[in-house]
Every structure is written in structure tokens, then in C-alpha cells.
Protein backbone atom coordinates (compact mmCIF):
# COMPACT_ATOMS: atom_id res chain seq x y z
CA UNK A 1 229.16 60.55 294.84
CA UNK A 2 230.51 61.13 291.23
CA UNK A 3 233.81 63.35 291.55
CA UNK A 4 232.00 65.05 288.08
CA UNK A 5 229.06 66.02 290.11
CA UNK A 6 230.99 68.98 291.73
CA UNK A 7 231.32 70.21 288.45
CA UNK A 8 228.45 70.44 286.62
CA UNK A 9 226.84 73.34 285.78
CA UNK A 10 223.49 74.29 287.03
CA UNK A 11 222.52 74.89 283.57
CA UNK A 12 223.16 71.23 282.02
CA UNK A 13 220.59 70.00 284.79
CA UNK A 14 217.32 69.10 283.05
CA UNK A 15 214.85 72.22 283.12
CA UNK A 16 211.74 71.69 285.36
CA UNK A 17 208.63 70.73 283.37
CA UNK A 18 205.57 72.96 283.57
CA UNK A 19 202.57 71.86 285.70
CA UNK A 20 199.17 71.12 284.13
CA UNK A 21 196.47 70.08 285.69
CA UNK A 22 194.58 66.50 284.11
CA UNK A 23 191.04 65.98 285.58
CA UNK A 24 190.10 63.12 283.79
CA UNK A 25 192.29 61.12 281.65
CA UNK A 26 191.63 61.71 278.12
CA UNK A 27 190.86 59.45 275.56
CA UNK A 28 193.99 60.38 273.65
CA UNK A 29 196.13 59.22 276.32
CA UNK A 30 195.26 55.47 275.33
CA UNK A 31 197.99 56.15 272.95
CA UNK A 32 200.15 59.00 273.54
CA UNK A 33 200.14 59.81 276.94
CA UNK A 34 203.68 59.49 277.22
CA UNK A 35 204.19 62.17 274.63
CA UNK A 36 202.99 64.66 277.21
CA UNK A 37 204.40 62.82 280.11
CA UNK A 38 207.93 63.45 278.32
CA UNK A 39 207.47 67.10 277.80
CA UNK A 40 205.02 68.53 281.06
CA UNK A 41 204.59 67.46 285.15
CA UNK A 42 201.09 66.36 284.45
CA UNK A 43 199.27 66.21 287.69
CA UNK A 44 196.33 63.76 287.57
CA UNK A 45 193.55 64.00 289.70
CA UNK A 46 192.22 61.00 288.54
CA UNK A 47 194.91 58.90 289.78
CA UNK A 48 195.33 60.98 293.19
CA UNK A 49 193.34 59.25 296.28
CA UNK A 50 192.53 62.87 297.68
CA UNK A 51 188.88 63.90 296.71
CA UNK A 52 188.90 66.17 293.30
CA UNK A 53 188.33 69.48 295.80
CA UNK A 54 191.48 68.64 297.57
CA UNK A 55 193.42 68.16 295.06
CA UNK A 56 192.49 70.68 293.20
CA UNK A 57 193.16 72.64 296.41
CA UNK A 58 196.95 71.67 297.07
CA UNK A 59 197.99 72.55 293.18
CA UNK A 60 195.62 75.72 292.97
CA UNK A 61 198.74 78.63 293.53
CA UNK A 62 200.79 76.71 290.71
CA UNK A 63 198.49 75.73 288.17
CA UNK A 64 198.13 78.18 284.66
CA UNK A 65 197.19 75.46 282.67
CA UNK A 66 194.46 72.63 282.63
CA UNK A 67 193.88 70.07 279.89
CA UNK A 68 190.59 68.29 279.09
CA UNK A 69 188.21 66.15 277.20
CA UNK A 70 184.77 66.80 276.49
CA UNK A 71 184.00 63.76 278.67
CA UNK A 72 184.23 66.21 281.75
CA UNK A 73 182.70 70.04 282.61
CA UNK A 74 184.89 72.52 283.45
CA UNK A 75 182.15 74.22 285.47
CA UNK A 76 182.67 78.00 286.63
CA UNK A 77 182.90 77.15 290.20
CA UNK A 78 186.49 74.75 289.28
CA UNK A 79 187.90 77.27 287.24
CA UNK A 80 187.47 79.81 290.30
CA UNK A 81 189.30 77.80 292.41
CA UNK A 82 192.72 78.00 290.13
CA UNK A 83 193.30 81.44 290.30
CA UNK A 84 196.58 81.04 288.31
CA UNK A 85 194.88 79.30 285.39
CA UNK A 86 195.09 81.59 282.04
CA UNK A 87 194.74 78.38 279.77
CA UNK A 88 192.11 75.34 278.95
CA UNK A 89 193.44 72.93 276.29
CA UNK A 90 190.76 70.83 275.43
CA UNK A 91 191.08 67.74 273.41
CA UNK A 92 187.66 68.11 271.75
CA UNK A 93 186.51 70.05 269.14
CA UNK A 94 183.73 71.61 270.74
CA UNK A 95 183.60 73.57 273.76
CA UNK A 96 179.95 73.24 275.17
CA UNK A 97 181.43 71.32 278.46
CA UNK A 98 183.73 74.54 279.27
CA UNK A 99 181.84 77.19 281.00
CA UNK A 100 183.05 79.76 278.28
CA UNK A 101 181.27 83.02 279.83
CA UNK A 102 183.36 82.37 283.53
CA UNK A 103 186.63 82.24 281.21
CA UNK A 104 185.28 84.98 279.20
CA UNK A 105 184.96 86.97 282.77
CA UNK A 106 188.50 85.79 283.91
CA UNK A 107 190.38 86.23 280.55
CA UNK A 108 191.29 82.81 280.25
CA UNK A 109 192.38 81.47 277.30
CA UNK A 110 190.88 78.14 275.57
CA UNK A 111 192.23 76.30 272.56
CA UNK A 112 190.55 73.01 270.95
CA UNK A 113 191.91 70.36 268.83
CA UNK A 114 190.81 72.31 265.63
CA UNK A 115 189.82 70.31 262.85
CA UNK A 116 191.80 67.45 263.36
CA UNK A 117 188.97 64.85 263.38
CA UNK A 118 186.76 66.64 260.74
CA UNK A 119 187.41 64.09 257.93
CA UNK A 120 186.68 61.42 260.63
CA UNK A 121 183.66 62.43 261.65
CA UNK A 122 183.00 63.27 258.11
CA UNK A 123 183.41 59.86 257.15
CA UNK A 124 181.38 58.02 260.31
CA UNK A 125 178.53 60.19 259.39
CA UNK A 126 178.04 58.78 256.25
CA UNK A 127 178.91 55.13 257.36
CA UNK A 128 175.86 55.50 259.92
CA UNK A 129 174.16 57.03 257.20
CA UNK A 130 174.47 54.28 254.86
CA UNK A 131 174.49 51.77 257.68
CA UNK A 132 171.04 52.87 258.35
CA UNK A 133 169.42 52.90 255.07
CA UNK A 134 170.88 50.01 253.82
CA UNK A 135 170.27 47.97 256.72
CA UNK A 136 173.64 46.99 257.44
CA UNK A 137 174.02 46.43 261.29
CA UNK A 138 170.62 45.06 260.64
CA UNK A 139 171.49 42.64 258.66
CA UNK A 140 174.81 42.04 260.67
CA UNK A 141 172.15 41.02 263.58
CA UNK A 142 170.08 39.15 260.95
CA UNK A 143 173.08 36.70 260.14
CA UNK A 144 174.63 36.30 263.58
CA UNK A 145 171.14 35.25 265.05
CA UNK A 146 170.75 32.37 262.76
CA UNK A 147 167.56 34.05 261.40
CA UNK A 148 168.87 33.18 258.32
CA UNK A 149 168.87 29.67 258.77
CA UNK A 150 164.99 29.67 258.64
CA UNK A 151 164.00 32.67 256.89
CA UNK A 152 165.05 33.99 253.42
CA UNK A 153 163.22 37.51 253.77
CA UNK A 154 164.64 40.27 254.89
CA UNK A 155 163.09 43.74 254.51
CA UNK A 156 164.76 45.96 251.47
CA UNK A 157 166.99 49.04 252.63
CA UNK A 158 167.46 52.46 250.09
CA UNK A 159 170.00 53.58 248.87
CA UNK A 160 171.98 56.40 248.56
CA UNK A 161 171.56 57.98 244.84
CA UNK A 162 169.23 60.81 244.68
CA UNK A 163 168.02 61.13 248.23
CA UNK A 164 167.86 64.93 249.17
CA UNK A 165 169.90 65.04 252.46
CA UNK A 166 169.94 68.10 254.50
CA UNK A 167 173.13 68.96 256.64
CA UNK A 168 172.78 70.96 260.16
CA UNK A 169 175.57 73.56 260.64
CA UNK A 170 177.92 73.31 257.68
CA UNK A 171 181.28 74.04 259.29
CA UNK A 172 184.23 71.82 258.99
CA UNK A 173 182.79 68.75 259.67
CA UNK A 174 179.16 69.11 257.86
CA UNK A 175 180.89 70.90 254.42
CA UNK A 176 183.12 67.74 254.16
CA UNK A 177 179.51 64.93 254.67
CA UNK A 178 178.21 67.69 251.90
CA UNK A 179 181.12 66.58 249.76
CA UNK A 180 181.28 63.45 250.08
CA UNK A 181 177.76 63.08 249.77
CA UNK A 182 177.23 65.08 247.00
CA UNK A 183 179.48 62.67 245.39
CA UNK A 184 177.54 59.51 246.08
CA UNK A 185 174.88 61.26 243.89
CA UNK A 186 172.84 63.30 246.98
CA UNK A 187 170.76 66.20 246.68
CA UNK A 188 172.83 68.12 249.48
CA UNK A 189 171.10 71.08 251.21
CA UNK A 190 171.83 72.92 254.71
CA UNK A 191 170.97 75.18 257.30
CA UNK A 192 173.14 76.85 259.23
CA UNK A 193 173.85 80.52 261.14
CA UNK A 194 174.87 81.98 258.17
CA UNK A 195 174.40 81.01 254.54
CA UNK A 196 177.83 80.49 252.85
CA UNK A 197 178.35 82.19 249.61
CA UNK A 198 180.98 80.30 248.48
CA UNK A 199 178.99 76.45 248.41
CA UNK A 200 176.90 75.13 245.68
CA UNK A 201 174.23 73.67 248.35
CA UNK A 202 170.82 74.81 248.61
CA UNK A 203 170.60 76.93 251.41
CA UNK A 204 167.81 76.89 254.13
CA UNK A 205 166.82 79.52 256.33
CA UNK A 206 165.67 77.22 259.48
CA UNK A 207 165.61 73.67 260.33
CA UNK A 208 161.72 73.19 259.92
CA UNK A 209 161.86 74.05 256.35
CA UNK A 210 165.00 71.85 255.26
CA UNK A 211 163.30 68.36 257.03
CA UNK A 212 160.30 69.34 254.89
CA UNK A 213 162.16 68.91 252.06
CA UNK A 214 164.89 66.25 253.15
CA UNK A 215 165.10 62.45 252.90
CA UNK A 216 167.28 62.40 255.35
CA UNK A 217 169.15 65.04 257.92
CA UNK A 218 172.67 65.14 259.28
CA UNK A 219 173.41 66.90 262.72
CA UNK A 220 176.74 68.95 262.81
CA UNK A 221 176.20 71.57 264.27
CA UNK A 222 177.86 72.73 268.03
CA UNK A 223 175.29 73.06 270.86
CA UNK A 224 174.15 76.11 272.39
CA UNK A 225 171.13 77.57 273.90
CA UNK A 226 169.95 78.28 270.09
CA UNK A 227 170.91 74.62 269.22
CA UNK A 228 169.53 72.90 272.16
CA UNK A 229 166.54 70.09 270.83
CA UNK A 230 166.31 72.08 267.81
CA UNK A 231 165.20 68.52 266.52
CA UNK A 232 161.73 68.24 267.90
CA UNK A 233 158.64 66.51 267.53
CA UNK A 234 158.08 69.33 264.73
CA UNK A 235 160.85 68.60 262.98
CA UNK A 236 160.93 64.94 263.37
CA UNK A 237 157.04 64.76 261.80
CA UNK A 238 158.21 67.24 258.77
CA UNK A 239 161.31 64.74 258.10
CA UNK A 240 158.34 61.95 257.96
CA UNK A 241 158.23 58.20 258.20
CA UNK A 242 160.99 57.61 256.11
CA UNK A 243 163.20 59.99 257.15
CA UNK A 244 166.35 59.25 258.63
CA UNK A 245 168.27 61.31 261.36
CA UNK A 246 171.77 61.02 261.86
CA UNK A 247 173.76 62.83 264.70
CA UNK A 248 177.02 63.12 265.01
CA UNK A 249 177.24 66.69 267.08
CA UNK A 250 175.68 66.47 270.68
CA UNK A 251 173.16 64.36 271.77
CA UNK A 252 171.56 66.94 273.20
CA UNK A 253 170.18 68.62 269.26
CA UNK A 254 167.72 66.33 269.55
CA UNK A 255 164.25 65.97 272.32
CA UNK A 256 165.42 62.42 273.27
CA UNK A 257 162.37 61.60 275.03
CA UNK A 258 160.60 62.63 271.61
CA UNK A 259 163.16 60.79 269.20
CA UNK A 260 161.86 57.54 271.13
CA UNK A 261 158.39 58.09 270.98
CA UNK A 262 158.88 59.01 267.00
CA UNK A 263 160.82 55.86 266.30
CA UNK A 264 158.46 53.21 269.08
CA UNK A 265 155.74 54.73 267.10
CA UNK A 266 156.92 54.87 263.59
CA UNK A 267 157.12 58.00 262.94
CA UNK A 268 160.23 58.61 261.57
CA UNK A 269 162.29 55.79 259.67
CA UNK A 270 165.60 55.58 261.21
CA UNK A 271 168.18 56.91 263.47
CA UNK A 272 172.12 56.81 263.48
CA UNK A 273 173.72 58.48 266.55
CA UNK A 274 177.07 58.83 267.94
CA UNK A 275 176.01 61.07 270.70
CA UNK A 276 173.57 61.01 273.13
CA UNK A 277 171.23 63.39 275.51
CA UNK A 278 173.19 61.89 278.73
CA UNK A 279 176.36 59.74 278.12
CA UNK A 280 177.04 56.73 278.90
CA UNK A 281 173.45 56.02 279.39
CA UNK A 282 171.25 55.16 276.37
CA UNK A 283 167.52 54.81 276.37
CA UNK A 284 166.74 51.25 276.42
CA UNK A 285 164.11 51.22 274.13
CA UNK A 286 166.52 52.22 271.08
CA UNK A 287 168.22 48.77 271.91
CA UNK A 288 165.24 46.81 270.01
CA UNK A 289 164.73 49.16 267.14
CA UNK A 290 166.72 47.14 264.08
CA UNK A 291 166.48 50.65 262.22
CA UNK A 292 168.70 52.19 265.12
CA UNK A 293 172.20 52.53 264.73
CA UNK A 294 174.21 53.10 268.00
CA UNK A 295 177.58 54.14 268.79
CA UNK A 296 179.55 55.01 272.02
CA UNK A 297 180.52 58.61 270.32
CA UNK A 298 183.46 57.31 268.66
CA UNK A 299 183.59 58.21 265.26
CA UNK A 300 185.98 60.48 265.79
CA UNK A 301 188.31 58.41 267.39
CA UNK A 302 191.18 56.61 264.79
CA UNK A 303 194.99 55.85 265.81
CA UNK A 304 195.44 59.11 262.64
CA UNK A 305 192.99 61.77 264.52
CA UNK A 306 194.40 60.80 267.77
CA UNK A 307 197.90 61.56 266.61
CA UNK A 308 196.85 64.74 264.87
CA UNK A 309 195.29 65.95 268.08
CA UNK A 310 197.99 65.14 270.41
CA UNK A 311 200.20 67.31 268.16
CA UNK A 312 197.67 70.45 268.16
CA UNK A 313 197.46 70.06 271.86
CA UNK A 314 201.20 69.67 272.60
CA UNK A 315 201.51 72.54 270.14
CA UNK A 316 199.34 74.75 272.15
CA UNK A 317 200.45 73.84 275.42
CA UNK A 318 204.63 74.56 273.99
CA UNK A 319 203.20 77.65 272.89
CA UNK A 320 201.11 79.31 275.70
CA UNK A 321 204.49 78.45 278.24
CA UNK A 322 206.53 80.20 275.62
CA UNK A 323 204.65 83.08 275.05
CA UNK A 324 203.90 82.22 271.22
CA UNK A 325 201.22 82.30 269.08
CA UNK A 326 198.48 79.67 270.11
CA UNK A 327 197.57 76.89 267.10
CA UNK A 328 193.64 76.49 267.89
CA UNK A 329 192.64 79.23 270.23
CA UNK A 330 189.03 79.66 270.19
CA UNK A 331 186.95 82.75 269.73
CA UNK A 332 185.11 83.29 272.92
CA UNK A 333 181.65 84.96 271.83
CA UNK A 334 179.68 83.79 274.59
């Protein structure tokens, strides 16, 4: 043993890091896991061989915080079983996978990653929206299957200028598609709770009346019970069989089963979506459609969002164990 040992003080020995509890590893720890590793004891259950119950059990007395994706529900009956926890950090901007009315009861806390992928989403919505109606993943598939080789047509996509394209909930993700939109020469329009007094968009009192009068319609909105397949067979006939949905809230906005049918039967003229009814699983039958655009609910996801959003999480969690103001805490109305 060092001779120096015997005379160190207590207080130069490294502080013990806080304990939060990590269901599932979150996407954002791909890249920057090891800036939470550095600063918190981060107990994974998803690399612990005991079942999630007993785990869950053995760190239950010590455990005030938990941090999540929205890949995983944090379902009423986990969140009784930590009866230390007085904070959810999620890594997702939305908070439909956190039983809000159970933390609402229990007077826990819940922050989100704010708007930290807004312009990201902002910008895939318009990629899929362009991708769709000017045939672009289409046309990828065209090329790469040596169709061209043998055939010079290829059906003609739209474009952009002057289509009338109505946005769905025009928060921070749908006002910024509204800009950027209304700069590629749109006719922007939206519905959404409340009609905002300080945008230049046509405002629309309910969903059925803005696909009416919309080329195209693009989903931003959070899910609720209000939200929940707002995009129906209604809606999808009033849009019409050019119309073109794109979704980049939850899959769940839109009557899958009826989205399907609209597109099999040509209904409705095209579909980009990010998100889907129940992830990872896709209906097949979207897999044939060339005027379907699919991703694996991504387009929030760049190395710049990811960095943003491990800083408003590690800001939150810093602040909640130091009794400071939280960056992102969310308003729990439900």
C-alpha cells in the first residue's frame, strides 16, 4: 500500500455517481453513451441476465431516476414498482409511451429532449415529401433493377410549386415543414388544437375539411386519444387519388388497415411514413407499392440531433440531482 494513502482526505476521493435506471438502451447511446457513463452509475437492465421484474426489483429502494426512449412503455404498473422514482428523462420528443396520468398521480417529474430534432424532422418530412411525388426511391428501384436497360418509360412525378399542402398539428416540428415549404412555393394550410395568431397559414378547424382542400397532408401532430386514426377512410377519400400522406408523428394517426386498402386500391396517390401502427413490423403489402416511401422512423436521427439531445438529457439529469431548474420538463395535462 501507498504510504500517501494514509493521508488522503476523504474528500479528494471521487464522489459516488447517482443511480439511474436504463431499460432499454437508447438509440443515442450508439454515440454518446460514454458521456453518461462518465457522469452517472447507469444500471442497465438490458445487459443484466436477471428477468426485467428482478431487476427492477433489486434497484427499486435506490432508484429516483429512469431514462428512456420512445422505443419502450413506461407502463403504470413499472413505475409503481420504483417507489423512489421522482424523474423520467426521456430521449424522445413525445411522451405517448410514458403512462403520464400514473406520474401525474405520483408527482413524478418527466422531461423530453425538447426540440432538439425539430429541424430534422422538419427536413425528412419534406425529403419523403418530395421523394414521393417526384418518384425518387422509385426511380432509385427503376435504375438498380436494370428496368432501364429495356424500357425508356417511366411514369411522370409532380412537383412541388403550387401544391396546397396541409400540415397536422403545427408545433415545433410542423411550423418549421410550413416554412420550408412555403418557400418551395406551397400553398401551406393547417389544423391544429388551437389556431395560432401569429402564422400567415390558412387555418382549418378539423382535419376533414383541410384534406378537402389539400394536395397533399403532413402528420405532426403528438398522439392522444383525440389524435388516435384521426386519418381515416374519411379523410383519406377527401385527400383523393392524388393525394399524398406523409407521417412523420406516430404511426398510429393513421387506420393502417385502411391506409392499405386506400393505396392496394388506388385510392389515394402516395404515402411517405417514418412511423408505423406497430414497430418494427410493417404491413407487407406497402413493400410492392412503388408510390410508398418507407423508413425505419429515423428521420430524426443525425450525428447533430443526437448530440443536441444527449446534452438536454445530461442537462436534465445534472439538474434534477442538484435541485435546479429542469431544461425540458413537460407539462403534464393528462
Amino acid at each position: 500500500m501507498d504510504p500517501q494513502d494514509h493521508h488522503r482526505s476523504p474528500s479528494l476521493q471521487p464522489p459516488e455517481l447517482e443511480k439511474i435506471l436504463v431499460l432499454r438502451r437508447p438509440y443515442i447511446f450508439s454515440v454518446h453513451e460514454h458521456d453518461f457513463s462518465n457522469r452517472f452509475h447507469l444500471l442497465k437492465a438490458y445487459e443484466s441476465p436477471l428477468p426485467l421484474h428482478d431487476f427492477v426489483h433489486a434497484h427499486a429502494q435506490c432508484v429516483k431516476a429512469v431514462l428512456c426512449s420512445g422505443t419502450y412503455p413506461i407502463k403504470a404498473e413499472l413505475i409503481r414498482h420504483l417507489p423512489a422514482l421522482q424523474l423520467i428523462a426521456s430521449a424522445a420528443t413525445g411522451v405517448n409511451h410514458i403512462d403520464m396520468v400514473e406520474c401525474g398521480r405520483r408527482g413524478i417529474i418527466v422531461t423530453n429532449a425538447g426540440d432538439t430534432y425539430s429541424d430534422d424532422v422538419a427536413d425528412g418530412s419534406v425529403g419523403l415529401l418530395i421523394d414521393v411525388m417526384r418518384r425518387i426511391t422509385s426511380g432509385d428501384r427503376f435504375v438498380r433493377g436494370g428496368y432501364w436497360l429495356t424500357s425508356t418509360h417511366y411514369p411522370l412525378g409532380s412537383n412541388l410549386r403550387g401544391k396546397r399542402v396541409g400540415i397536422v398539428g403545427l408545433g415545433n416540428i410542423g411550423s418549421r415543414v410550413a416554412t420550408r415549404l412555403e418557400a418551395m412555393g406551397c400553398i401551406v394550410s393547417y389544423t391544429s388544437r388551437h389556431k395560432k395568431h401569429s402564422t400567415p397559414f390558412t387555418f382549418y378547424p378539423n382535419i376533414l375539411q383541410l384534406a378537402f382542400d389539400s394536395d397533399a397532408l403532413v402528420l405532426c401532430c403528438s398522439l392522444t386519444n383525440d389524435t388516435r386514426h384521426m386519418i381515416d377512410n374519411k379523410v383519406m377519400m377527401a385527400l383523393g387519388k392524388k393525394g399524398v400522406i406523409v407521417n412523420v408523428g406516430r404511426g398510429a394517426l393513421i387506420d393502417e388497415a385502411e391506409l392499405v386498402k386506400c393505396l392496394v386500391e388506388g385510392d389515394i396517390g402516395g404515402v411517405g411514413l417514418d412511423v408505423f401502427e406497430k414497430e418494427p413490423n410493417v404491413p407487407k403489402e406497402l413493400f410492392e407499392l412503388d408510390n410508398v416511401v418507407l423508413l425505419p422512423h429515423n428521420t430524426a436521427f443525425t450525428k447533430e440531433s443526437f448530440y443536441d439531445a444527449a446534452q438536454v438529457l445530461i442537462g436534465n439529469l445534472e439538474a434534477f440531482f442538484t435541485n435546479k431548474p429542469l431544461l425540458t420538463p413537460v407539462d403534464n395535462k393528462f
